[in-house]
PDB file of N, CA and C in Angstrom:
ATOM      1  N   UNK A   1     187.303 325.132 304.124  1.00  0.00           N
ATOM      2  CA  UNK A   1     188.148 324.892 305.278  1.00  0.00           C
ATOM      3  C   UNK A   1     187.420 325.425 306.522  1.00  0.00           C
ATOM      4  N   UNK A   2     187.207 324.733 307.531  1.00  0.00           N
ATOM      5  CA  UNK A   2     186.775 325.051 308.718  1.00  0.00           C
ATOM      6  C   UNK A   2     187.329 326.019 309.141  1.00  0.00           C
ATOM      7  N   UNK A   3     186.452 327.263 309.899  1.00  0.00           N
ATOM      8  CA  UNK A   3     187.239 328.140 311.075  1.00  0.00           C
ATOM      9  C   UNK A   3     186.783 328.128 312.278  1.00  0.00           C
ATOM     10  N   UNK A   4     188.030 328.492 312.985  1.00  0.00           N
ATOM     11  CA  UNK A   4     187.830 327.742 314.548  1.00  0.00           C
ATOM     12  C   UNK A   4     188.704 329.160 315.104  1.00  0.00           C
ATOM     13  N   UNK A   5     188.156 329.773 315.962  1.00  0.00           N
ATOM     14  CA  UNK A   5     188.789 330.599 317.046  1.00  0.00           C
ATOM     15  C   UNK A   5     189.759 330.124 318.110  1.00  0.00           C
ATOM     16  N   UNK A   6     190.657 331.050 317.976  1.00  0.00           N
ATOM     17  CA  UNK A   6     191.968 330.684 319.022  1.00  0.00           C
ATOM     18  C   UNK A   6     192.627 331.907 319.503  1.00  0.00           C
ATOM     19  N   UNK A   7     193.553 331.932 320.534  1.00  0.00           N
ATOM     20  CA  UNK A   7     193.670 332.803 321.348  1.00  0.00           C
ATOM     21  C   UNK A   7     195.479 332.145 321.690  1.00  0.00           C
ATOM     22  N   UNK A   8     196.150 333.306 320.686  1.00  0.00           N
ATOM     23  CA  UNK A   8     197.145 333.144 320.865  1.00  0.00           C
ATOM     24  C   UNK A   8     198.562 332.548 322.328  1.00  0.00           C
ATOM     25  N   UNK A   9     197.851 333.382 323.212  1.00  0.00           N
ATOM     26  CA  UNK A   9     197.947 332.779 324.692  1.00  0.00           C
ATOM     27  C   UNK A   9     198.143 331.552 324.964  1.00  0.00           C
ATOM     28  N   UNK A  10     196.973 330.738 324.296  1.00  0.00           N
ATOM     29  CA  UNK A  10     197.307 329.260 324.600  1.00  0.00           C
ATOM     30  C   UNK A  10     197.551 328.333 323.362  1.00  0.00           C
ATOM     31  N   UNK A  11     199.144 328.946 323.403  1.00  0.00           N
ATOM     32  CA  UNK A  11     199.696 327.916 322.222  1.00  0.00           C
ATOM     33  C   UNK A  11     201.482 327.519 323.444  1.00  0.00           C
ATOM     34  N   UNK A  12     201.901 327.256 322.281  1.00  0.00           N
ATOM     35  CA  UNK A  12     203.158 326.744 322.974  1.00  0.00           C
ATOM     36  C   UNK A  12     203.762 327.297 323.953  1.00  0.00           C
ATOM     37  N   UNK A  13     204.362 326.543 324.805  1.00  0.00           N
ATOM     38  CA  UNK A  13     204.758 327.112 326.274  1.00  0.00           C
ATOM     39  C   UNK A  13     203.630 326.367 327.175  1.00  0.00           C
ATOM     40  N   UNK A  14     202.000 326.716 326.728  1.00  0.00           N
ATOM     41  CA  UNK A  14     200.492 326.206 327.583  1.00  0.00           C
ATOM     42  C   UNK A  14     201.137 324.664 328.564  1.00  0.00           C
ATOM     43  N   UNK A  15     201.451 324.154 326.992  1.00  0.00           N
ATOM     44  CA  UNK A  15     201.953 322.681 328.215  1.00  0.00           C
ATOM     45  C   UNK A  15     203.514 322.128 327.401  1.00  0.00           C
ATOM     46  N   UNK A  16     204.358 322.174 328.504  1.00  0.00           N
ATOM     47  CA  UNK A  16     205.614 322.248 328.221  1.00  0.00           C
ATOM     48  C   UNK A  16     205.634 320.789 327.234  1.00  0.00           C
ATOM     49  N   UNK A  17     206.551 320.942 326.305  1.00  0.00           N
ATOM     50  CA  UNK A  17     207.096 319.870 325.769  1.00  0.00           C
ATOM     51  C   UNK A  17     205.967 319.835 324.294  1.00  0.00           C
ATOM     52  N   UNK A  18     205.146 320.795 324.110  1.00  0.00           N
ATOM     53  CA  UNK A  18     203.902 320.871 323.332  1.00  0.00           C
ATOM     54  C   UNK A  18     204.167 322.126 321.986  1.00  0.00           C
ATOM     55  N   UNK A  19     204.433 321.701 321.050  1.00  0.00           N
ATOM     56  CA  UNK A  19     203.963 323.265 320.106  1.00  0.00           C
ATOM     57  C   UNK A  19     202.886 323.705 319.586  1.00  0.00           C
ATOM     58  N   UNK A  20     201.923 322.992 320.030  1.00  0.00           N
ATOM     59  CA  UNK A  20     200.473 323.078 319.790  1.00  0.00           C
ATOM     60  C   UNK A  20     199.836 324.488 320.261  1.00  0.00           C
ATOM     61  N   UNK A  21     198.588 324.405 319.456  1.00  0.00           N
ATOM     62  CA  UNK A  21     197.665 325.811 320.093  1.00  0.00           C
ATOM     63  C   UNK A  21     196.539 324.709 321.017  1.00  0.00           C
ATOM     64  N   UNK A  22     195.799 325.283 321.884  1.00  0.00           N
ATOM     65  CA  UNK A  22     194.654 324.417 322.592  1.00  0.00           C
ATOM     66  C   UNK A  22     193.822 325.156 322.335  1.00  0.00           C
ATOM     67  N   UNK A  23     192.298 324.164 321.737  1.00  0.00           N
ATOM     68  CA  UNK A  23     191.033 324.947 321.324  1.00  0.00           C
ATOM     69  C   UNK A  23     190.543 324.409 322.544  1.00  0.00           C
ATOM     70  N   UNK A  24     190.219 325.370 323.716  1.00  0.00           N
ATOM     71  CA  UNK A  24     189.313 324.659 324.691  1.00  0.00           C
ATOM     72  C   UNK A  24     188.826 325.470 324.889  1.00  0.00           C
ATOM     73  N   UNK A  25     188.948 327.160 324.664  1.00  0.00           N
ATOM     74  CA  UNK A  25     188.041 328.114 324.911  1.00  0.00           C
ATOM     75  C   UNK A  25     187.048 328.108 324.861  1.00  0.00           C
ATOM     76  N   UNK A  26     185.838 328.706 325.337  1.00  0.00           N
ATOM     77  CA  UNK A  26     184.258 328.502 325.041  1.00  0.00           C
ATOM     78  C   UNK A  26     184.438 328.890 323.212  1.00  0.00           C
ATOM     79  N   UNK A  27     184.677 330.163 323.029  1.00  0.00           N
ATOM     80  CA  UNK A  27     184.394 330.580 321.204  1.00  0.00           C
ATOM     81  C   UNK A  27     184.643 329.574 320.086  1.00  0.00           C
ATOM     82  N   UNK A  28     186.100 328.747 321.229  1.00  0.00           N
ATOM     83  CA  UNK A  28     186.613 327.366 320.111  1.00  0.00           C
ATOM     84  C   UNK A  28     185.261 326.325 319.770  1.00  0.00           C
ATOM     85  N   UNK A  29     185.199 326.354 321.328  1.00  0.00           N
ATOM     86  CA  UNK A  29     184.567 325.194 321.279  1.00  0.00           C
ATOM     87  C   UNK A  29     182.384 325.395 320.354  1.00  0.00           C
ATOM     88  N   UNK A  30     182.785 326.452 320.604  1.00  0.00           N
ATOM     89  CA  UNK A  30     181.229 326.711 319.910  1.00  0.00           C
ATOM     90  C   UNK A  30     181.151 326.781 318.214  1.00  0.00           C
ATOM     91  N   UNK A  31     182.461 327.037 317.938  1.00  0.00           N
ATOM     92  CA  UNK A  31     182.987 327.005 316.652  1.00  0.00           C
ATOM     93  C   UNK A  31     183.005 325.717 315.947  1.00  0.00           C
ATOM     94  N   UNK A  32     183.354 325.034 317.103  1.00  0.00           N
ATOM     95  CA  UNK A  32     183.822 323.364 316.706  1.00  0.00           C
ATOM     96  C   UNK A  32     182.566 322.430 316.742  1.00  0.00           C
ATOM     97  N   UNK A  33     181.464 322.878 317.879  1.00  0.00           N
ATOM     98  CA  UNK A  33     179.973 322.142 318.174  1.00  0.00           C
ATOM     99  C   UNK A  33     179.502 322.699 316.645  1.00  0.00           C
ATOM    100  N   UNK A  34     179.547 323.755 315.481  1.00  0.00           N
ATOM    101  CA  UNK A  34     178.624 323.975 314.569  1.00  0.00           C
ATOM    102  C   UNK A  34     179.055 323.862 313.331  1.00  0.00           C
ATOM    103  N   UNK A  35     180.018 322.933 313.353  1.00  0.00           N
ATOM    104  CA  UNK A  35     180.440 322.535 312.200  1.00  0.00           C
ATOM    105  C   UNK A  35     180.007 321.311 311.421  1.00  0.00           C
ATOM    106  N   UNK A  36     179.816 322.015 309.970  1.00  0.00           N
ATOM    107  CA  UNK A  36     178.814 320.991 308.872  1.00  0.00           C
ATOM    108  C   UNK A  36     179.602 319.233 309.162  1.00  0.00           C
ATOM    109  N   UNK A  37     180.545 319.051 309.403  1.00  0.00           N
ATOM    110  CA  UNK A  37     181.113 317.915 310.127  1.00  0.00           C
ATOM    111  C   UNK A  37     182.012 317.913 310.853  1.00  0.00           C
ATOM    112  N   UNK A  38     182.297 316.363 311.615  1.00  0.00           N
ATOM    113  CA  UNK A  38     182.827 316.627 312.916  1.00  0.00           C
ATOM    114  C   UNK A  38     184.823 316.274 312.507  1.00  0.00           C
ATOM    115  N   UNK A  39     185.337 317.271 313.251  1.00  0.00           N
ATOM    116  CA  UNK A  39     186.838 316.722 312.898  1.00  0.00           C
ATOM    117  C   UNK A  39     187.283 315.767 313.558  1.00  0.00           C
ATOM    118  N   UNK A  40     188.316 315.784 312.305  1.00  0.00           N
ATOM    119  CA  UNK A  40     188.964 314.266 312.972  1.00  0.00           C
ATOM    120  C   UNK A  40     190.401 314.756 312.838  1.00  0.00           C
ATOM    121  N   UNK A  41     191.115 314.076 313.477  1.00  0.00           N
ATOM    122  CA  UNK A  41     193.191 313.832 313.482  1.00  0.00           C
ATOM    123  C   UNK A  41     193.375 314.261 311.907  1.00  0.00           C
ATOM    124  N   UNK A  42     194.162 315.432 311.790  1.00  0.00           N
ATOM    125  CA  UNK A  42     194.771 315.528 310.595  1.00  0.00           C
ATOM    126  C   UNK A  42     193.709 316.507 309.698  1.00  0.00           C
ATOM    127  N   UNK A  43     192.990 316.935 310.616  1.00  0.00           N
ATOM    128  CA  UNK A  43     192.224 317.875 309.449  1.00  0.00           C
ATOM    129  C   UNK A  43     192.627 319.359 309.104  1.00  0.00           C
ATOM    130  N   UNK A  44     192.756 319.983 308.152  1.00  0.00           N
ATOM    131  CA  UNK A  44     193.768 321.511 308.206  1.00  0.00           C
ATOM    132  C   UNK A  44     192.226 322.407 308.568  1.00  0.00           C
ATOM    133  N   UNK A  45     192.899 323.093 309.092  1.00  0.00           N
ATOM    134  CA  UNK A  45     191.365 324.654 309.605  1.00  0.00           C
ATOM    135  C   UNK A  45     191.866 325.197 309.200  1.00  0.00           C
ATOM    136  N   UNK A  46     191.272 326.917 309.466  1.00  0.00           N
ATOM    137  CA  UNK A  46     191.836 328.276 309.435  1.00  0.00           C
ATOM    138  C   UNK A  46     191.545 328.805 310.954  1.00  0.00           C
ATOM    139  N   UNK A  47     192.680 328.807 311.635  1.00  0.00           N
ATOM    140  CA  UNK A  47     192.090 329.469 312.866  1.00  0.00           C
ATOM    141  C   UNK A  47     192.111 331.352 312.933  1.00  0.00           C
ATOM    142  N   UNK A  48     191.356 331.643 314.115  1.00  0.00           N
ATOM    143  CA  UNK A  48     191.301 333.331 313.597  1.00  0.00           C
ATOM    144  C   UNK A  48     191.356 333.640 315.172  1.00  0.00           C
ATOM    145  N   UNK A  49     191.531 334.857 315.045  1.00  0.00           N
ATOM    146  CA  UNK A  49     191.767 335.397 316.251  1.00  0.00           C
ATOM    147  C   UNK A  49     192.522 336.794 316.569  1.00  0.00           C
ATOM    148  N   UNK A  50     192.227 337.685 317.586  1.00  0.00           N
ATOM    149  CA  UNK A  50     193.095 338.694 317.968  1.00  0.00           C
ATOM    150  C   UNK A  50     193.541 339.481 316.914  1.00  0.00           C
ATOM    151  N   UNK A  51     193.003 339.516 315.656  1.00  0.00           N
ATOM    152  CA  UNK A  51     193.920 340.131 314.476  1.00  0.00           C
ATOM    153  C   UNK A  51     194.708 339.121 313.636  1.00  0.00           C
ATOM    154  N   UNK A  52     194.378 337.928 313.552  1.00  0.00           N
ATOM    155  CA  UNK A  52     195.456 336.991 312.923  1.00  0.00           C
ATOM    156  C   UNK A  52     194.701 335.627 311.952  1.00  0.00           C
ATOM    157  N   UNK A  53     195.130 335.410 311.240  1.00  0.00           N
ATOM    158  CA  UNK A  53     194.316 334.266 310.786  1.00  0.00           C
ATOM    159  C   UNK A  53     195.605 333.229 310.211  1.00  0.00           C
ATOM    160  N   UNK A  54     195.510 332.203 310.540  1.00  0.00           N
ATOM    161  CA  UNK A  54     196.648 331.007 310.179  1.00  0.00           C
ATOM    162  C   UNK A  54     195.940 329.422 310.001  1.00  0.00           C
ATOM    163  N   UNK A  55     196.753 329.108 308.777  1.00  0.00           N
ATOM    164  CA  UNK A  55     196.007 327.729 309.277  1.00  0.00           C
ATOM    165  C   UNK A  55     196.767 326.417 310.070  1.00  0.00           C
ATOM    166  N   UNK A  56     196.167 325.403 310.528  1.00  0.00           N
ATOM    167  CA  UNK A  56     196.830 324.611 311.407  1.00  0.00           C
ATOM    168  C   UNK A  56     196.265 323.339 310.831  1.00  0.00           C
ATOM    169  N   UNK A  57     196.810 322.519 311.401  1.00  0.00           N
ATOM    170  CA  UNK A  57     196.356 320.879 311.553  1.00  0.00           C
ATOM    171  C   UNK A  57     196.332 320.537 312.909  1.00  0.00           C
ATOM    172  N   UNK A  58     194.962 319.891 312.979  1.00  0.00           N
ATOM    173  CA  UNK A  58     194.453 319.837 314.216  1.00  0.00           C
ATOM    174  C   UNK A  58     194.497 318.250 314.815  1.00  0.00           C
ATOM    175  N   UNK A  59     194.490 317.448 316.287  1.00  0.00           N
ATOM    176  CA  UNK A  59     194.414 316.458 316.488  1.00  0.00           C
ATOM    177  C   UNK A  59     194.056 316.528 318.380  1.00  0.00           C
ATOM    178  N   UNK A  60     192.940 315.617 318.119  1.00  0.00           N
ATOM    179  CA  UNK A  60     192.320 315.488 319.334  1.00  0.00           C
ATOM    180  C   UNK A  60     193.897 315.118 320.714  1.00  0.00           C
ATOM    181  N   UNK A  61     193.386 315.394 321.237  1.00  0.00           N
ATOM    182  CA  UNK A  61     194.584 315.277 322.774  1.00  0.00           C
ATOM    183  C   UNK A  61     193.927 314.577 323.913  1.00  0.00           C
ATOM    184  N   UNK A  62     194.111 313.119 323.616  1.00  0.00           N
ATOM    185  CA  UNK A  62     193.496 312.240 324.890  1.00  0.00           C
ATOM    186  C   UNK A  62     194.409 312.680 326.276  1.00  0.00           C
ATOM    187  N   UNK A  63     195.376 313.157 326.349  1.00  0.00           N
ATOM    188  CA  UNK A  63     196.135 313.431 327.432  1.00  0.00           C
ATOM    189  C   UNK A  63     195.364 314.623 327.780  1.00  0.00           C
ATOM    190  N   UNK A  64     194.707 315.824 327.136  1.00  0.00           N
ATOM    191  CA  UNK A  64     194.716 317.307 327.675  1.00  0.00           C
ATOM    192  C   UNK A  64     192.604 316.941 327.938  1.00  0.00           C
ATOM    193  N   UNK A  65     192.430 316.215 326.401  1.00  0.00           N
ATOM    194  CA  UNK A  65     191.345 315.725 326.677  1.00  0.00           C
ATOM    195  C   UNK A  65     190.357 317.318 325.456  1.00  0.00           C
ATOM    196  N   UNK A  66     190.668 317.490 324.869  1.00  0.00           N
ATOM    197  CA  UNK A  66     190.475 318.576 323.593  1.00  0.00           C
ATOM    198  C   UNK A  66     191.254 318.447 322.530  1.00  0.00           C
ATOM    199  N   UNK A  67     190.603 319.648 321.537  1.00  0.00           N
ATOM    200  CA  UNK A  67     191.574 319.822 320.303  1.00  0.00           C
ATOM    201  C   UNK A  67     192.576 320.600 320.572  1.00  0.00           C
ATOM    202  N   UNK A  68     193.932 320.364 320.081  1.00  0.00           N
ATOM    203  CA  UNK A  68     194.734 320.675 319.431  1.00  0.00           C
ATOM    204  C   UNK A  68     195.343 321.112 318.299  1.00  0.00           C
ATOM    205  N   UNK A  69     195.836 322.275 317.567  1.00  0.00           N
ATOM    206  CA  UNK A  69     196.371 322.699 316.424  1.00  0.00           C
ATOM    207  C   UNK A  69     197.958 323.204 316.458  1.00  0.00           C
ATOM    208  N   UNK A  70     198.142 322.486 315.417  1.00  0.00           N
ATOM    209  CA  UNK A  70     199.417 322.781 315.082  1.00  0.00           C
ATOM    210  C   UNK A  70     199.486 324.012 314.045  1.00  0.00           C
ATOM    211  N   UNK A  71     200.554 325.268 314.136  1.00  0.00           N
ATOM    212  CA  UNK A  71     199.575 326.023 312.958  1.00  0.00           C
ATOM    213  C   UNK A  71     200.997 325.849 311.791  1.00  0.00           C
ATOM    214  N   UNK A  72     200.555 326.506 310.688  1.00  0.00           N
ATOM    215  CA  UNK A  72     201.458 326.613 309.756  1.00  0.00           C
ATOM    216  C   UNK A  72     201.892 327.705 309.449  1.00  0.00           C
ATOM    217  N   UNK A  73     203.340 328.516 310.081  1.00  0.00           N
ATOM    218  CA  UNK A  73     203.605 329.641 310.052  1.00  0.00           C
ATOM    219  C   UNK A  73     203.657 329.759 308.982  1.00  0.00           C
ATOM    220  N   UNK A  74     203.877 329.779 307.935  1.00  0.00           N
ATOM    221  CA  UNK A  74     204.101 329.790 306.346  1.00  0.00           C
ATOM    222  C   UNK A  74     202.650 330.857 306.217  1.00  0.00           C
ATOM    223  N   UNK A  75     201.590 330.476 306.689  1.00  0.00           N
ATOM    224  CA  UNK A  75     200.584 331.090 306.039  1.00  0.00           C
ATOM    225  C   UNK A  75     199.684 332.047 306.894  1.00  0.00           C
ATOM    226  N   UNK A  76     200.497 332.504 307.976  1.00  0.00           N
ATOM    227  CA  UNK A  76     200.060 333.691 309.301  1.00  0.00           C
ATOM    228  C   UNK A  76     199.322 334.906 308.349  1.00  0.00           C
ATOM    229  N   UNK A  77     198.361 335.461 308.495  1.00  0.00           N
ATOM    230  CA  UNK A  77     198.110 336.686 307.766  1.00  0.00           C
ATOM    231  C   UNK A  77     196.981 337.526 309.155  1.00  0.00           C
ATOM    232  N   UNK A  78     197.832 338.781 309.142  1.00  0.00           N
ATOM    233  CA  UNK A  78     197.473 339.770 309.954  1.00  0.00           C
ATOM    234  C   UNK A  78     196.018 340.426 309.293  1.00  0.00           C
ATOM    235  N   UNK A  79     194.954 340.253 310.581  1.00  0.00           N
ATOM    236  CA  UNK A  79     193.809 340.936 309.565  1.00  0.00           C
ATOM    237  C   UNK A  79     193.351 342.651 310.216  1.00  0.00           C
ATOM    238  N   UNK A  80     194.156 342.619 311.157  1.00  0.00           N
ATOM    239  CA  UNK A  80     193.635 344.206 311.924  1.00  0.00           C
ATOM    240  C   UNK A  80     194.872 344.874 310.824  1.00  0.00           C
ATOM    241  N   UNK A  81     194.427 346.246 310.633  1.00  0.00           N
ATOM    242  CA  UNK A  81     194.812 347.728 310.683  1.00  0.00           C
ATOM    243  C   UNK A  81     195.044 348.525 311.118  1.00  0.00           C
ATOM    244  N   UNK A  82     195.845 348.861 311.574  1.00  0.00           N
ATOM    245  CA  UNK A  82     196.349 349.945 312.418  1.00  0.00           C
ATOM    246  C   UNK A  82     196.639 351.310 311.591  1.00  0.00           C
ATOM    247  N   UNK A  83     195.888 352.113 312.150  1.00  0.00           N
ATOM    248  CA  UNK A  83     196.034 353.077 311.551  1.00  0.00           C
ATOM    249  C   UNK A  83     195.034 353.235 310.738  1.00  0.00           C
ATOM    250  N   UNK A  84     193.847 353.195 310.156  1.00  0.00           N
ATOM    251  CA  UNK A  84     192.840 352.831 309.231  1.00  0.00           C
ATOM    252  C   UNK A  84     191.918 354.127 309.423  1.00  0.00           C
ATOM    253  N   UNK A  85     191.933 354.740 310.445  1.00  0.00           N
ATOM    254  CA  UNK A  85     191.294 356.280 310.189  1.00  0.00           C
ATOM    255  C   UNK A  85     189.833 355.625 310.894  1.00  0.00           C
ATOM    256  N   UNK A  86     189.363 354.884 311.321  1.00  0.00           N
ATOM    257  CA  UNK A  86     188.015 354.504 311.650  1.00  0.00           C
ATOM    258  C   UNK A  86     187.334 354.769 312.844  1.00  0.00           C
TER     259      UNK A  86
END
């Protein structure tokens, strides 16, 4: 499964009427230029980020003009520690 960086910030709310996350960040997008192939509409990732890893289904956005992910709360998993003594 592909991973693609995202930044909680720009998910729903970004553009009203949208529950999507937007990969347009530079990290997304460098994530997305080095991948063993290119996505297409409907492909599931793992996105990561800020402490979080979830996966989504992704679909290009001729309106925003980038990718888009939808994520799947079902499978959110927190990867920071708090508290870890480090």
């Amino acid at each position: 499964m592909h991973r693609i960086y995202f930044d909680e910030n720009e998910g729903p709310g970004e553009y009203p009427g949208d529950d999507r996350f937007a990969l347009w960040l530079s990290k997304s997008l460098e994530d997305i230029a080095v991948l063993p192939t290119p996505l297409i509409d409907g492909d599931r990732v793992q996105l990561y980020g800020d402490g979080l890893e979830v996966e989504a289904t992704v679909a290009f956005s001729e309106r925003h003009g980038h990718w888009m992910a939808l994520t799947d709360g079902s499978t959110v998993r927190h990867t920071d520690v708090e508290g870890s003594g480090d």
